[in-house]
Protein backbone atom coordinates (compact mmCIF):
# COMPACT_ATOMS: atom_id res chain seq x y z
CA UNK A 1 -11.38 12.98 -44.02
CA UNK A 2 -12.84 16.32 -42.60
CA UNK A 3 -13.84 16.66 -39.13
CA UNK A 4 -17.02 17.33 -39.67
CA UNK A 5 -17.48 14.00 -41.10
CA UNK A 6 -16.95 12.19 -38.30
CA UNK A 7 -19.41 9.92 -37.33
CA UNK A 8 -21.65 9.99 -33.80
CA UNK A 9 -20.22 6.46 -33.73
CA UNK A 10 -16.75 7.08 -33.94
CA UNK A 11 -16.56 10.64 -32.34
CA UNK A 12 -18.40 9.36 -28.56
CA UNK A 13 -15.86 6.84 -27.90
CA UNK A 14 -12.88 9.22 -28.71
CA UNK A 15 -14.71 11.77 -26.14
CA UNK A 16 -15.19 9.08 -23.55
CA UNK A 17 -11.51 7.80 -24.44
CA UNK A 18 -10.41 11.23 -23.89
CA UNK A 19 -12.00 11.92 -20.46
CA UNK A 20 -11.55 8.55 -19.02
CA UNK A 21 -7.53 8.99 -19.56
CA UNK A 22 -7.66 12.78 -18.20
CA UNK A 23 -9.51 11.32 -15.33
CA UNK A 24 -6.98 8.56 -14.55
CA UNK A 25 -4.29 11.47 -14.67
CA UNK A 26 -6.02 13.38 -12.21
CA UNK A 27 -6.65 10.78 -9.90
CA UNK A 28 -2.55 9.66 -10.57
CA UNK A 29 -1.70 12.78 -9.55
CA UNK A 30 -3.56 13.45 -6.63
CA UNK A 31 -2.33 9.62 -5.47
CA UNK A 32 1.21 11.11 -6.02
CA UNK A 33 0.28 14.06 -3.91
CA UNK A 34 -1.15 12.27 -1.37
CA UNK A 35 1.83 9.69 -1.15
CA UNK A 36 4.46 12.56 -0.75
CA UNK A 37 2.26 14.49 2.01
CA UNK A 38 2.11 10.88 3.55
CA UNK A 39 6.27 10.13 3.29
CA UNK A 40 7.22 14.05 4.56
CA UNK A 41 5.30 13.20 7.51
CA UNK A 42 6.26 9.50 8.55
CA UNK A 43 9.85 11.31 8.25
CA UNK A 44 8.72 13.85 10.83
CA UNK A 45 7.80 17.08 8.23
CA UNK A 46 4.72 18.19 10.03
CA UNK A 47 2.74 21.21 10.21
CA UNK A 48 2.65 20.64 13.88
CA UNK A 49 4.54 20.26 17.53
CA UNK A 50 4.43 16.30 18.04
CA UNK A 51 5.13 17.15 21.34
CA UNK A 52 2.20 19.84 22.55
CA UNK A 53 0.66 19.16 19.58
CA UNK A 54 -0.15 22.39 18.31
CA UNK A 55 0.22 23.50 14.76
CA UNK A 56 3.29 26.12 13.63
CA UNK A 57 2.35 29.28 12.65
CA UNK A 58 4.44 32.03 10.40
CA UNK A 59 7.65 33.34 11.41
CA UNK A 60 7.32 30.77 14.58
CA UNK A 61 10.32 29.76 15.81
CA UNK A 62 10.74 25.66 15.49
CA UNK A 63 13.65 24.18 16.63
CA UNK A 64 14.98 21.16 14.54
CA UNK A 65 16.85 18.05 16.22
CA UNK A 66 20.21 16.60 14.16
CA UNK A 67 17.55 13.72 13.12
CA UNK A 68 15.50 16.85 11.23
CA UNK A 69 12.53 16.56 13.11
CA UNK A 70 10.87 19.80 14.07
CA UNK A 71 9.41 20.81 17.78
CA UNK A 72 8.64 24.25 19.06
CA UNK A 73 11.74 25.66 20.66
CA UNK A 74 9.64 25.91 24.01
CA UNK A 75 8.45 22.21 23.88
CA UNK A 76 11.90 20.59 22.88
CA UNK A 77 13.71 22.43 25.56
CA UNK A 78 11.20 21.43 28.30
CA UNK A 79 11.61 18.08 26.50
CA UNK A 80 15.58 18.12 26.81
CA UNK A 81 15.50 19.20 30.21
CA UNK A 82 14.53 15.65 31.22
CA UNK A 83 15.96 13.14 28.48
CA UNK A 84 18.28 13.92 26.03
CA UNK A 85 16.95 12.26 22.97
CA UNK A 86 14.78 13.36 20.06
CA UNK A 87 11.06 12.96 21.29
CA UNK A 88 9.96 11.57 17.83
CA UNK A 89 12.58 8.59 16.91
CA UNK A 90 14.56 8.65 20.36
CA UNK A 91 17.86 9.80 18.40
CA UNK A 92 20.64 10.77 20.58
CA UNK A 93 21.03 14.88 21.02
CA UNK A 94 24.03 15.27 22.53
CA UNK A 95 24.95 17.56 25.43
CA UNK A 96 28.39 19.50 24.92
CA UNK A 97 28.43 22.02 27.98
CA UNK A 98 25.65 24.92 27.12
CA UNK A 99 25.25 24.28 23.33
CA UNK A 100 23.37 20.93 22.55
CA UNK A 101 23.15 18.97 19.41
CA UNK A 102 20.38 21.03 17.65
CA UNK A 103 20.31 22.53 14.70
CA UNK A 104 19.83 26.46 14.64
CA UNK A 105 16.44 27.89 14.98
CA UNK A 106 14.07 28.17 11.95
CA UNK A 107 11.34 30.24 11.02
CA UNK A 108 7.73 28.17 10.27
CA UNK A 109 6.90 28.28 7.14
């Protein structure tokens, strides 16, 4: 059977098969998206200071509790001046003369 002898009948539903399941793989994939973006930030990923709220910018310094959650150095020092947990999930950050339980400084990205 040639292609060219394919019927209007047959060919339309084939077409509207074919877009229908590309559309349900778009919209799959964009849910997929959506639910990662949605997990990184319940675990504290965010594109900005929970604490001042203000977004990071490139080559920013962000400081980074044990618990991985990310504050700007400024705003998590002011923060562990006066308790000495993680402002986002309340995690102990330990105290051990001048060096405290945080992770080393990162750039923004």
């Amino acid at each position: 059977m040639r292609i060219s002898t394919i019927s209007f009948n047959v060919s339309l539903p084939l077409l509207g098969v074919g877009l229908l399941t590309l559309l349900l793989s778009f919209c799959f994939c964009f849910y997929l998206w959506r639910l990662k973006r949605q997990s990184a930030e319940e675990r504290g990923y965010t594109r900005m200071c929970p604490v001042c709220l203000d977004e990071f910018h490139n080559a920013e310094k962000v400081a980074l509790c044990p618990c991985r959650h990310s504050f700007h150095v400024k705003c998590l020092q002011q923060w562990l001046d006066q308790h000495n947990t993680c402002p986002m999930c309340k995690t102990r950050v330990t105290s051990q003369g001048e060096t405290t339980g945080l992770i080393a400084s990162t750039s923004a990205v």
